[in-house]
C-alpha atoms as a PDB file:
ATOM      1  CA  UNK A   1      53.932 -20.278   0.968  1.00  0.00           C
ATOM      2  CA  UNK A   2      52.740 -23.025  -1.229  1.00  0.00           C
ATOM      3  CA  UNK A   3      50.316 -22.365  -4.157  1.00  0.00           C
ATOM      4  CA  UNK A   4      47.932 -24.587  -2.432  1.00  0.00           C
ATOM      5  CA  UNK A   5      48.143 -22.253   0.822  1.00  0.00           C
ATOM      6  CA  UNK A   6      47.969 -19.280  -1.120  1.00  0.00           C
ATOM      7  CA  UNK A   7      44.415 -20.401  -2.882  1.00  0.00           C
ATOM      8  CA  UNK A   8      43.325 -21.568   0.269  1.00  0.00           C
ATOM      9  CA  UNK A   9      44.153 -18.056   2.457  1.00  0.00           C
ATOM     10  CA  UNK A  10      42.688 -16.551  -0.629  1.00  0.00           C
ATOM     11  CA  UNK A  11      39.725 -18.304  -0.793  1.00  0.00           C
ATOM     12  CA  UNK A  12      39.054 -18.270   3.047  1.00  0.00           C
ATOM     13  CA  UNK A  13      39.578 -14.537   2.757  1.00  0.00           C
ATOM     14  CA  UNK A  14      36.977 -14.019  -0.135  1.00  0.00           C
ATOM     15  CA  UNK A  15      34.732 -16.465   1.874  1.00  0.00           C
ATOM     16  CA  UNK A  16      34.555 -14.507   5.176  1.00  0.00           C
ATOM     17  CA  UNK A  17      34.168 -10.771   3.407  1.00  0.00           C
ATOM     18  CA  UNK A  18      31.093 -12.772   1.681  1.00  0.00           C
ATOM     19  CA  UNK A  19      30.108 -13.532   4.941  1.00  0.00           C
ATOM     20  CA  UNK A  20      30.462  -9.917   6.479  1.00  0.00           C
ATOM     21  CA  UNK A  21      28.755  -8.567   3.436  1.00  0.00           C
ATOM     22  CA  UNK A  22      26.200 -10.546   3.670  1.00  0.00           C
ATOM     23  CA  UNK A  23      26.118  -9.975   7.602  1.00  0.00           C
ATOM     24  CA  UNK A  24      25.561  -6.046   7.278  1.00  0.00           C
ATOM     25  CA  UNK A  25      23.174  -6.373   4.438  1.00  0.00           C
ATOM     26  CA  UNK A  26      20.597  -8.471   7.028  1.00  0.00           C
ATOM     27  CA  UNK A  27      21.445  -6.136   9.267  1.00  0.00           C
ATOM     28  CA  UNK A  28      20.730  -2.790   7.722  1.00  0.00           C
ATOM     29  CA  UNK A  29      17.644  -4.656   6.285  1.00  0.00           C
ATOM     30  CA  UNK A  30      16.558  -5.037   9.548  1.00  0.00           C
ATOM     31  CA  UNK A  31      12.501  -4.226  10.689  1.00  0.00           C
ATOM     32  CA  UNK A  32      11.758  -0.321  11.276  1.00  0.00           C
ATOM     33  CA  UNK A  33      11.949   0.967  15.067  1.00  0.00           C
ATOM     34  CA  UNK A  34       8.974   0.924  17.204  1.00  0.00           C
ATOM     35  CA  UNK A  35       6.975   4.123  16.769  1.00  0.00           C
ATOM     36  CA  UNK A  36       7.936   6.695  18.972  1.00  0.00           C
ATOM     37  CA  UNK A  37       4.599   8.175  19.382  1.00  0.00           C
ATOM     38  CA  UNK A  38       1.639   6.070  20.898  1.00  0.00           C
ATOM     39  CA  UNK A  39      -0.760   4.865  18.515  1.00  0.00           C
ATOM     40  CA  UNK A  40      -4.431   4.798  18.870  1.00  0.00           C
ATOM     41  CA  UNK A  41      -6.829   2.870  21.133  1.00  0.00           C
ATOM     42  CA  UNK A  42      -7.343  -0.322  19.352  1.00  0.00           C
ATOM     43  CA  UNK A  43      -4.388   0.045  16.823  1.00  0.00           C
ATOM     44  CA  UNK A  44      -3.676  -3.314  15.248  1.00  0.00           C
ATOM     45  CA  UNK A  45       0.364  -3.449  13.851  1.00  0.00           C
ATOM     46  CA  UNK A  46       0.324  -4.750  10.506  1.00  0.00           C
ATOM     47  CA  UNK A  47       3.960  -5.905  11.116  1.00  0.00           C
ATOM     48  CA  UNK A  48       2.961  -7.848  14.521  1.00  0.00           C
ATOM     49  CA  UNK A  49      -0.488  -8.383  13.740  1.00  0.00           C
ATOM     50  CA  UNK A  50      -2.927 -10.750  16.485  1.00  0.00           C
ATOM     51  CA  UNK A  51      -3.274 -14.323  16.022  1.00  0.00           C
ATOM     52  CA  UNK A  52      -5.592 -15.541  14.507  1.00  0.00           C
ATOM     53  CA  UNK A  53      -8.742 -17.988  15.368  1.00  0.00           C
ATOM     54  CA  UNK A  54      -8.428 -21.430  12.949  1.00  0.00           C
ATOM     55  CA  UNK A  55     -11.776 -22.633  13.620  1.00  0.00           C
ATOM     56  CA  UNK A  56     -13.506 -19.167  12.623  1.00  0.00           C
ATOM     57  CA  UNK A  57     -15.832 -19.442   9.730  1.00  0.00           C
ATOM     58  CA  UNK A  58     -17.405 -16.039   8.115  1.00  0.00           C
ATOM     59  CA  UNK A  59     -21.316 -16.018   8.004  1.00  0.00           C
ATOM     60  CA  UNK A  60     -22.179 -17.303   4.236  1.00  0.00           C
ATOM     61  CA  UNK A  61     -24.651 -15.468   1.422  1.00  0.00           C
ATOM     62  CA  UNK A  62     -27.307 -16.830  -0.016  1.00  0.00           C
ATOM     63  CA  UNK A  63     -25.390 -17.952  -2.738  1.00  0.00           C
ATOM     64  CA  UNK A  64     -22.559 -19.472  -0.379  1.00  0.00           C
ATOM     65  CA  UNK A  65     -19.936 -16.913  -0.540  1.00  0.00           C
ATOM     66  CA  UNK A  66     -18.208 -15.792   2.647  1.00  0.00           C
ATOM     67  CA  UNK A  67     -19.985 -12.580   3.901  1.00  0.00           C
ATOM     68  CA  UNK A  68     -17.624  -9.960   3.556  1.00  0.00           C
ATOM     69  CA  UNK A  69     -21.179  -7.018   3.630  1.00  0.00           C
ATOM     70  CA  UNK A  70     -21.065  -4.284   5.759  1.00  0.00           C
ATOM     71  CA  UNK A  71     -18.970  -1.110   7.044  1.00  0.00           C
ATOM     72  CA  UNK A  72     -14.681  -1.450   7.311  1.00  0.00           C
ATOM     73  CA  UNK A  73     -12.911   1.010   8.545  1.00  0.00           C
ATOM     74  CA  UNK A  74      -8.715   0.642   8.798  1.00  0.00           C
ATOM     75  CA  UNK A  75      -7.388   0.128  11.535  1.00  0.00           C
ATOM     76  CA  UNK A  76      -3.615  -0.081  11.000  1.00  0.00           C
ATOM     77  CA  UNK A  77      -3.369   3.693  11.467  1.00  0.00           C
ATOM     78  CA  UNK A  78      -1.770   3.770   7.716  1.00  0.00           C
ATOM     79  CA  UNK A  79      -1.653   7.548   5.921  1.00  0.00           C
ATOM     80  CA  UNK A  80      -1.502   8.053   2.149  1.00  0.00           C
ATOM     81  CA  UNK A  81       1.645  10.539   2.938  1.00  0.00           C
ATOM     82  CA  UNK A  82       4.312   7.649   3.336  1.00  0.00           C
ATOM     83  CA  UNK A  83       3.977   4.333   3.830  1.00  0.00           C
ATOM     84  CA  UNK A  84       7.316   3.584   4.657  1.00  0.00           C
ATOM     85  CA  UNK A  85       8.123   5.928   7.556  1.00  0.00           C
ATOM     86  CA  UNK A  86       4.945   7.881   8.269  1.00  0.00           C
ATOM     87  CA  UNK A  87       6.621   9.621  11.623  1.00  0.00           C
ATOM     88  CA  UNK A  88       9.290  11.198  10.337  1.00  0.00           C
ATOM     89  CA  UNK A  89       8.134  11.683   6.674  1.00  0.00           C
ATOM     90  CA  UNK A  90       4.853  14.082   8.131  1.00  0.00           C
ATOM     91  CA  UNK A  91       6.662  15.377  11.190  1.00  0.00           C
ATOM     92  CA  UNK A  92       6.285  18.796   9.528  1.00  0.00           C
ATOM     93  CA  UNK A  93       2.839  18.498   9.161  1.00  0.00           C
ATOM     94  CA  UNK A  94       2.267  17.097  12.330  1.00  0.00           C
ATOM     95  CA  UNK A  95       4.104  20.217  13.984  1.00  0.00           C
ATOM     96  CA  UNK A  96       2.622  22.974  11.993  1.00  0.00           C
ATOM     97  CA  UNK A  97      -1.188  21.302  12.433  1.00  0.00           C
ATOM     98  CA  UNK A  98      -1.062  19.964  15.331  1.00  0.00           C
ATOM     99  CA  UNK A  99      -2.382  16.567  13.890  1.00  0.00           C
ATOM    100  CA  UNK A 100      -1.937  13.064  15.846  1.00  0.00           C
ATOM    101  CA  UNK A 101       1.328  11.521  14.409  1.00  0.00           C
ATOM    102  CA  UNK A 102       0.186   8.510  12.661  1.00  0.00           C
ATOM    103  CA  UNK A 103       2.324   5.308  12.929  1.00  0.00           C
ATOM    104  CA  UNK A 104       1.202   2.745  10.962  1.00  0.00           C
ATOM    105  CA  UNK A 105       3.847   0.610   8.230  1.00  0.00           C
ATOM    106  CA  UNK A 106       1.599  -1.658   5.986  1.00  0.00           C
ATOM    107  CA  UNK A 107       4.806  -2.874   4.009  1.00  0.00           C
ATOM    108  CA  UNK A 108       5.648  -6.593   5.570  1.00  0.00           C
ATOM    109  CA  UNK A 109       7.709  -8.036   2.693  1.00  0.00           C
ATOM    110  CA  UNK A 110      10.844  -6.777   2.893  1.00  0.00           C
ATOM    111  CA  UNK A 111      11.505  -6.869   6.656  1.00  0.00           C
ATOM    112  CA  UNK A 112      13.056  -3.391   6.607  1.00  0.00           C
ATOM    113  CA  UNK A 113       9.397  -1.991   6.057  1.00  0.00           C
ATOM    114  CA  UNK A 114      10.729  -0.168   2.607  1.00  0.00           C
ATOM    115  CA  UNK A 115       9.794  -0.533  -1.274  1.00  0.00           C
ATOM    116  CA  UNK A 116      12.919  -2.271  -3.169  1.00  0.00           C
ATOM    117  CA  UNK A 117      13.084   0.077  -5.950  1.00  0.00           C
ATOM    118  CA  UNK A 118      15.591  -1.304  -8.565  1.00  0.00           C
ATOM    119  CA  UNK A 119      18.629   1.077  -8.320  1.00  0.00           C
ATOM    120  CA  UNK A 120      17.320   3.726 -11.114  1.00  0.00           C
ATOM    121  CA  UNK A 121      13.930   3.989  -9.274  1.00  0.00           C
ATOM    122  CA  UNK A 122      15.254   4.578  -6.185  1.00  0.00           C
ATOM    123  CA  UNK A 123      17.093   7.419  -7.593  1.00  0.00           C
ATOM    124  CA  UNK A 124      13.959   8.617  -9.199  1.00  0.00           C
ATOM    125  CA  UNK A 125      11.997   8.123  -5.637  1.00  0.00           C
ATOM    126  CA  UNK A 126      14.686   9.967  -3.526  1.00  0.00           C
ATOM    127  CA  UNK A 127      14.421  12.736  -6.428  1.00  0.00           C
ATOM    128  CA  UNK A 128      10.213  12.765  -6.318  1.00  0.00           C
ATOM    129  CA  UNK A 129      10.501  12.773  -2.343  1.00  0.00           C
ATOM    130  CA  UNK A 130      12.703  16.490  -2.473  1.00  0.00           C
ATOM    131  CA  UNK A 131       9.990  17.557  -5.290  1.00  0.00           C
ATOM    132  CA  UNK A 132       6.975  16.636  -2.878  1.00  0.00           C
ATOM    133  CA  UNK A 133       6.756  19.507  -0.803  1.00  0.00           C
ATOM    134  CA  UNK A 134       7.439  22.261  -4.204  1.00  0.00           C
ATOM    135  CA  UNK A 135       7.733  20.398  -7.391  1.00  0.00           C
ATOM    136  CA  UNK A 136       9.549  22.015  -9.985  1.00  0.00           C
ATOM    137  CA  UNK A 137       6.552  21.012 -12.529  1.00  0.00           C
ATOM    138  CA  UNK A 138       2.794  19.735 -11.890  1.00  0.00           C
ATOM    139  CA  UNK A 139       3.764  15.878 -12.800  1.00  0.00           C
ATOM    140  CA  UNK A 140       6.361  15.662  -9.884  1.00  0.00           C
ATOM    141  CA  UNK A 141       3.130  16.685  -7.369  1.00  0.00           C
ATOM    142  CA  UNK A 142       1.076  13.403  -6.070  1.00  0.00           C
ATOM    143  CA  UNK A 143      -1.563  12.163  -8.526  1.00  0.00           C
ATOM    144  CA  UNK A 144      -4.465  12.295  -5.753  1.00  0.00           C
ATOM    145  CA  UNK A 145      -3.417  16.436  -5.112  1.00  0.00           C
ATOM    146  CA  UNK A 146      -3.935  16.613  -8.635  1.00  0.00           C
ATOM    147  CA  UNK A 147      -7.262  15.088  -8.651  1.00  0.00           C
ATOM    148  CA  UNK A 148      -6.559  11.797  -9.868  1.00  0.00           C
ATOM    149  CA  UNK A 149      -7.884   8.225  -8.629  1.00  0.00           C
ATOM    150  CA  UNK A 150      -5.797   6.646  -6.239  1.00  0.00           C
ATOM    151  CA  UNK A 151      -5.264   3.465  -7.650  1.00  0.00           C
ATOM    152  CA  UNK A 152      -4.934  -0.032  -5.651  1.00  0.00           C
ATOM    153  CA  UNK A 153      -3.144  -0.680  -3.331  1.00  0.00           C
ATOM    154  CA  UNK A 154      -3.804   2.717  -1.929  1.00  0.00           C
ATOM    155  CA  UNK A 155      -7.551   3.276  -2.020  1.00  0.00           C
ATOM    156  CA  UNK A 156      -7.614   0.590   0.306  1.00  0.00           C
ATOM    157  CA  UNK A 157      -5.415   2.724   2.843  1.00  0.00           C
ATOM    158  CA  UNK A 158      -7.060   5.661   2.243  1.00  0.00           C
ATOM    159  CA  UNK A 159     -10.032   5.452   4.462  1.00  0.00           C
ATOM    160  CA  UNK A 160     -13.381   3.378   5.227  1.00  0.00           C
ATOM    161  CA  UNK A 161     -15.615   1.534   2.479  1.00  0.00           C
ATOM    162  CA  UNK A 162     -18.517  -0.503   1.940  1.00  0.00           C
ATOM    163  CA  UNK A 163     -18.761  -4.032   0.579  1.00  0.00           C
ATOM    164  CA  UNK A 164     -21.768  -5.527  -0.843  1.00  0.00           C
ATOM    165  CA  UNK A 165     -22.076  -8.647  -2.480  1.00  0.00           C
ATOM    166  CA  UNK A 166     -24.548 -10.090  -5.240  1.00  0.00           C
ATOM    167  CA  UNK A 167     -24.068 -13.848  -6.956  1.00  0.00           C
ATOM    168  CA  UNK A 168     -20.969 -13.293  -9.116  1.00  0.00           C
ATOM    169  CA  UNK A 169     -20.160  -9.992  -8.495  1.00  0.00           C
ATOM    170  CA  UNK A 170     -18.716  -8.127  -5.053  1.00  0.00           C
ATOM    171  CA  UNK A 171     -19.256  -3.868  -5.195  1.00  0.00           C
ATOM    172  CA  UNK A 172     -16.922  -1.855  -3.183  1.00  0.00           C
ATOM    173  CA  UNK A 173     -17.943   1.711  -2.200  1.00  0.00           C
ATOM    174  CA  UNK A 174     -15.221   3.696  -1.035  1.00  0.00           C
ATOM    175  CA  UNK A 175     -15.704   7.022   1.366  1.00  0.00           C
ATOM    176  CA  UNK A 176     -13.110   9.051  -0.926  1.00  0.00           C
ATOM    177  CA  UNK A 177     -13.538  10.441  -4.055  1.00  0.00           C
ATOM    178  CA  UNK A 178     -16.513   8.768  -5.200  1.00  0.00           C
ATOM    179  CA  UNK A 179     -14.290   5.541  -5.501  1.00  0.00           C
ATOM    180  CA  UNK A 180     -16.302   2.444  -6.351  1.00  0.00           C
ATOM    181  CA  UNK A 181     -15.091  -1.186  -7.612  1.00  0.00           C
ATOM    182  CA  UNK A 182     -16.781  -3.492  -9.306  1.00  0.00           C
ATOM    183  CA  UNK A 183     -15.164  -7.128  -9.122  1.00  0.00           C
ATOM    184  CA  UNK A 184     -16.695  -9.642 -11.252  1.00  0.00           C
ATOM    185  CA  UNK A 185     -16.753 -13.500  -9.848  1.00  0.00           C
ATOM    186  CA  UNK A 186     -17.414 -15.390 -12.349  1.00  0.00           C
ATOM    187  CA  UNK A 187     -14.014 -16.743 -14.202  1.00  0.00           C
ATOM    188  CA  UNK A 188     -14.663 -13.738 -16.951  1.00  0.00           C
ATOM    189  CA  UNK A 189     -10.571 -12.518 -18.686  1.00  0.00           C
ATOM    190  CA  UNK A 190      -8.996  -9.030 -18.327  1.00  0.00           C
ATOM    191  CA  UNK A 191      -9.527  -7.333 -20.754  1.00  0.00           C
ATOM    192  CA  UNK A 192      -7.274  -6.253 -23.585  1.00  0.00           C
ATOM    193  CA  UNK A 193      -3.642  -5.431 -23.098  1.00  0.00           C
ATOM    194  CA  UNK A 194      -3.949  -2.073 -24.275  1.00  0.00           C
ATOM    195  CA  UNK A 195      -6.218  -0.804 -21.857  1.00  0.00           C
ATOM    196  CA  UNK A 196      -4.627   1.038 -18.993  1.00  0.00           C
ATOM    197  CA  UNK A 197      -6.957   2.163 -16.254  1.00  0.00           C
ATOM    198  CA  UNK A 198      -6.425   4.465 -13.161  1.00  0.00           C
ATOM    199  CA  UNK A 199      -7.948   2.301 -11.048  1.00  0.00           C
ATOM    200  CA  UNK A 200      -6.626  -1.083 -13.109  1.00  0.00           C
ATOM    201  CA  UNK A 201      -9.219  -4.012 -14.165  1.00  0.00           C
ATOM    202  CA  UNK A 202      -9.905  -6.546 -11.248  1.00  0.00           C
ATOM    203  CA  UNK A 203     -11.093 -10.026 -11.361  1.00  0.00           C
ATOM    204  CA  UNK A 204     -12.002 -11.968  -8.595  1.00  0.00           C
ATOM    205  CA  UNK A 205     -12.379 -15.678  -7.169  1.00  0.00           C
ATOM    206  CA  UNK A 206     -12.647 -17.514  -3.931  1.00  0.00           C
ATOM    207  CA  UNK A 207      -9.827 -19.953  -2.362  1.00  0.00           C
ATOM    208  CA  UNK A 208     -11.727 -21.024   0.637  1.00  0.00           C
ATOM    209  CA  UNK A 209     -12.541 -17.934   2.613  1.00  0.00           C
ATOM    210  CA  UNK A 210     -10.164 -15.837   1.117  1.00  0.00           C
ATOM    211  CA  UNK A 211     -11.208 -13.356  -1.698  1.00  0.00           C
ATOM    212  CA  UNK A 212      -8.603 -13.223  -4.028  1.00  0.00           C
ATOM    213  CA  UNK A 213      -8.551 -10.201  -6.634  1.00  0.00           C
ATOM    214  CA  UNK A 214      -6.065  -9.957  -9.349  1.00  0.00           C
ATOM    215  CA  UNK A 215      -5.736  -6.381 -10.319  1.00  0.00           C
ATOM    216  CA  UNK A 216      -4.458  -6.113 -13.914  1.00  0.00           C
ATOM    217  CA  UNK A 217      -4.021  -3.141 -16.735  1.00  0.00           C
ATOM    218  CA  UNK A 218      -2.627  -0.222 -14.292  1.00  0.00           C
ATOM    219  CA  UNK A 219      -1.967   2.720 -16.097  1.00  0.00           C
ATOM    220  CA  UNK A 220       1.424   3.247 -14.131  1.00  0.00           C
ATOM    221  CA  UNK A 221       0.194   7.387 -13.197  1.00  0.00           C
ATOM    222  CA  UNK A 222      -0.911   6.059  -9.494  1.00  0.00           C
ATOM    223  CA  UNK A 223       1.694   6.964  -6.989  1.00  0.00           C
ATOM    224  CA  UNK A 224       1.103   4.605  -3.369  1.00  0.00           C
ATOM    225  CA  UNK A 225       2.441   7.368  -1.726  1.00  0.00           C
ATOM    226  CA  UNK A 226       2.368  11.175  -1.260  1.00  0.00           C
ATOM    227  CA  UNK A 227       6.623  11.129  -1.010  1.00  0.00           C
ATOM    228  CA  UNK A 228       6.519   9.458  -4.401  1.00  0.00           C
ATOM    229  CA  UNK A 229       5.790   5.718  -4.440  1.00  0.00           C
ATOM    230  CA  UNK A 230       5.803   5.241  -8.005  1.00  0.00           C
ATOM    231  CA  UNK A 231       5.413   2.284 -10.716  1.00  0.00           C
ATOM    232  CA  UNK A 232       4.995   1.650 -14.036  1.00  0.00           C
ATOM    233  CA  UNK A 233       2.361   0.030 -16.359  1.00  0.00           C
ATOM    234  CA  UNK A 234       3.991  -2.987 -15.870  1.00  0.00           C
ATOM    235  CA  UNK A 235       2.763  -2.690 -12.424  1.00  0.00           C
ATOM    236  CA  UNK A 236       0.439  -5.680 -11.023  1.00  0.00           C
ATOM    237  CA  UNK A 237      -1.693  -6.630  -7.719  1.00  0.00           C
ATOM    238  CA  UNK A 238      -2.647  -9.416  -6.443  1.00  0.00           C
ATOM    239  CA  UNK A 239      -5.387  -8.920  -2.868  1.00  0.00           C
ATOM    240  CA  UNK A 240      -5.746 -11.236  -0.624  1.00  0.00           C
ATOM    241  CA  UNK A 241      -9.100 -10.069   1.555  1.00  0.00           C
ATOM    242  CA  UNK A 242      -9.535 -12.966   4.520  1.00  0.00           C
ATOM    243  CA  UNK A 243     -12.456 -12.466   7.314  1.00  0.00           C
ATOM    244  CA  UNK A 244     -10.293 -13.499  10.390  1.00  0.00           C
ATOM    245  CA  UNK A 245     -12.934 -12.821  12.959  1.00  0.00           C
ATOM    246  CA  UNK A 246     -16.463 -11.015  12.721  1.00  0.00           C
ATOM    247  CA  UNK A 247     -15.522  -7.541  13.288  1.00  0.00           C
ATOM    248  CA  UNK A 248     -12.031  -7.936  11.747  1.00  0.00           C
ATOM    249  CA  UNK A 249     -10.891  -8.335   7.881  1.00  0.00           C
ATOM    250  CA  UNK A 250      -7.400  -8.734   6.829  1.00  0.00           C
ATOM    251  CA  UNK A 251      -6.201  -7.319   3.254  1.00  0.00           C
ATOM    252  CA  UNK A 252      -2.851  -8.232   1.732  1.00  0.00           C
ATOM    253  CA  UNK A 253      -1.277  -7.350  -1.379  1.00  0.00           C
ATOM    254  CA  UNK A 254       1.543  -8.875  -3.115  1.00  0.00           C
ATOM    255  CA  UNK A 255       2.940  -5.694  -5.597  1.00  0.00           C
ATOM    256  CA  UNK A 256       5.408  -6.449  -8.700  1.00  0.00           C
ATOM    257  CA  UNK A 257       6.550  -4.709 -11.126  1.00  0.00           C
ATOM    258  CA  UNK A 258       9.410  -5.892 -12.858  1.00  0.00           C
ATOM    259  CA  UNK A 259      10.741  -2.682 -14.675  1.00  0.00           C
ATOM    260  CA  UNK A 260      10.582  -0.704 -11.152  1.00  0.00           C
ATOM    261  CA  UNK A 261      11.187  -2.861  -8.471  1.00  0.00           C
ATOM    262  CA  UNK A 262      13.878  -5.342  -7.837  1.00  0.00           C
ATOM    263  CA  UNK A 263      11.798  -8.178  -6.639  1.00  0.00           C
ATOM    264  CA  UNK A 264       7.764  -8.345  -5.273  1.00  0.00           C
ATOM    265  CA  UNK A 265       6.634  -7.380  -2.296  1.00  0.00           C
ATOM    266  CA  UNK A 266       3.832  -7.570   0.080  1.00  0.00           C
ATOM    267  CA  UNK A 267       2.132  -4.738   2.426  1.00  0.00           C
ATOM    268  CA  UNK A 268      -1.048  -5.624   4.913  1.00  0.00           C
ATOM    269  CA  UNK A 269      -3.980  -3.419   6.406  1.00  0.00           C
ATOM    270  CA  UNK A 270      -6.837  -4.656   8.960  1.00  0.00           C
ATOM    271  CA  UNK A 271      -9.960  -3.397   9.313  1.00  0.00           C
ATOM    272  CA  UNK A 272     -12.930  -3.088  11.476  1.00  0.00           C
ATOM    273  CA  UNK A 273     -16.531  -3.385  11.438  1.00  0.00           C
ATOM    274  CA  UNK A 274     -17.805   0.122  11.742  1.00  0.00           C
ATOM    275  CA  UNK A 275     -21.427   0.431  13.443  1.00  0.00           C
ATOM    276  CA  UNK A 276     -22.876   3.126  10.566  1.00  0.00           C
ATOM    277  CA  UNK A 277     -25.988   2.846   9.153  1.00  0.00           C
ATOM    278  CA  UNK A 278     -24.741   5.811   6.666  1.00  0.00           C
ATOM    279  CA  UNK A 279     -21.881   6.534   4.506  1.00  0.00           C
ATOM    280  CA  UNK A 280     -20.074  10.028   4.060  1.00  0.00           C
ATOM    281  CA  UNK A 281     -18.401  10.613   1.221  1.00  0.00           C
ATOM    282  CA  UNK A 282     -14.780  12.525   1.530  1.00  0.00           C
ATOM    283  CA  UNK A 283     -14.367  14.291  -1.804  1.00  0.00           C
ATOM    284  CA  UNK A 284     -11.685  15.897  -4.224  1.00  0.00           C
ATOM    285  CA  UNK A 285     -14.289  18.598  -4.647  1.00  0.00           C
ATOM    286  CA  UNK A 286     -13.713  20.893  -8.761  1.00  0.00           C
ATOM    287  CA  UNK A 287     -11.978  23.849  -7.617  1.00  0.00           C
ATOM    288  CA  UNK A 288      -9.278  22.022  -5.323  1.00  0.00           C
ATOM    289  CA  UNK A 289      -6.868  24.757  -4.686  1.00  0.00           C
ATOM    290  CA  UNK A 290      -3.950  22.508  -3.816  1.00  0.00           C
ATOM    291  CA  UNK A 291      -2.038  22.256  -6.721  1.00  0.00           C
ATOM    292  CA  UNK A 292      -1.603  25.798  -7.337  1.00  0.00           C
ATOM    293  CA  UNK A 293      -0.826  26.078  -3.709  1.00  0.00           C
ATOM    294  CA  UNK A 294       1.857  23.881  -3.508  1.00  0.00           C
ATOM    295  CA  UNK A 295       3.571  25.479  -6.778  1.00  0.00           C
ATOM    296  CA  UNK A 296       3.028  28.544  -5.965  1.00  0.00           C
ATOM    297  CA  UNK A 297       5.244  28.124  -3.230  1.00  0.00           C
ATOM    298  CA  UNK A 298       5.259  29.543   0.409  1.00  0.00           C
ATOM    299  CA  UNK A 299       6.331  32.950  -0.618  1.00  0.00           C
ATOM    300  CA  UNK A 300       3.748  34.086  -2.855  1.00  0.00           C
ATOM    301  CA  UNK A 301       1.287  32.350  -0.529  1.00  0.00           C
ATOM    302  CA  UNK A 302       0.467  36.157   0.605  1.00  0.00           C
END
């Protein structure tokens, strides 16, 4: 065999294992099963969500904004305890309570429904995931068990909230925790660099009928997960909130964070209009037993 023929066989070679590489990479990348149990009445999949209507166009306010006002409650079946297989992450829970499996996978962007932790983080995420259930010390349990905010993306998640709107400013209400966020309108900067905030600093504008919301200054102690969805204070948000019919708002969030996460990525939750004319709160009341619980451990539970 020629030198020529050798580079070429070689190269070929080097070509086609690229190729099959590549190949079982897409492959095991690859969008999350179907859920095995049956989600609720009305369930809308964030991963094959309905189309939408072109020609709607939201009800305006007085001061021409689209009308976001009014009661939202999810409707993508997410729960705070995993986001990126909520079946078989809570299938304890679900067996010892007796609780409705919930199904819903908000994360869109990658296709495999999973965060895209850089290699360390995943490490450190497979490590907070064993500590979940009995961490070894308080920081390895989940922020909100704790007593913490929640942070965004996962407030929004979490449960139902009210929006109300006022010329230059939109207020957010949320059910849990007391939650409330005020998003100014009107062009104003983050502020400084050196202020980290649980629930990070959020500035809003419009781009057509889409509210978007860039949520700055995270203090990188939120987790977006109860299995240990973690981040740094390097960690950004940009919300998309779009009114795609009158009973039905879309919310999208493109997460980065380059010292975590190998590249961004998006997740998606719809809500409904709720019919309320009240609205309960659902509080981390002083006193919350579950940290010492869950250290404690099941043995000394007695």
């Amino acid at each position: 065999m020629t030198r020529r023929s050798l580079v070429r066989v070689t190269t070929s070679f080097i070509a086609a294992a690229i190729v099959s590489a590549t190949a079982e990479r897409v492959a095991a990348q690859g969008p999350p099963p179907p859920p095995q149990a049956a989600p609720p009445p009305g369930w809308i999949d964030p991963r094959n969500p309905p189309k939408e209507d072109p020609s709607f166009k939201p009800a305006r306010t007085p001061d021409g904004q689209p009308n976001f006002e009014g009661q939202w409650g999810q409707a993508s079946d997410i729960i705070t305890y995993s986001i990126e297989d909520p079946e078989a992450e809570r299938a304890g829970h679900t067996a010892i309570s007796g609780q409705r499996p919930m199904v819903g996978r908000p994360i869109i962007d990658p296709i495999d429904g999973k965060i895209p932790y850089q290699p360390w983080a995943a490490e450190f995420a497979a490590f907070l995931h064993e500590q979940h259930t009995g961490p070894s010390k308080i920081e390895y349990l989940d922020p909100v068990s704790r007593g913490f905010q929640e942070g965004v993306p996962r407030i929004n998640y979490q449960g139902a909230f009210q929006i109300q709107q006022y010329p230059g400013t939109l207020l957010i209400t949320y059910d849990y925790f007391h939650t409330y966020r005020v998003i100014p309108l009107d062009g104003r900067p983050h502020v400084g660099n050196d202020v980290k905030l649980w629930m990070g600093d959020s500035r809003g504008h419009w781009e057509g009928n889409t509210l978007v919301v860039d949520v700055a200054n995270n203090n990188g102690q939120t987790w977006l997960q109860i299995v240990g969805g973690f981040h740094s204070d390097a960690f950004h948000v940009v919300e998309r909130w779009t009114q795609t019919a009158p009973d039905h708002l879309v919310y999208i969030a493109t997460i980065e964070d380059p010292q975590v996460y190998s590249r961004p990525w998006k997740l998606r939750v719809d809500y409904r209009r709720q019919k309320v004319e009240e609205q309960w709160e659902s509080a981390i009341w002083e006193g919350n037993k579950t940290p010492e619980v869950v250290l404690r451990g099941p043995d000394k539970d007695k």
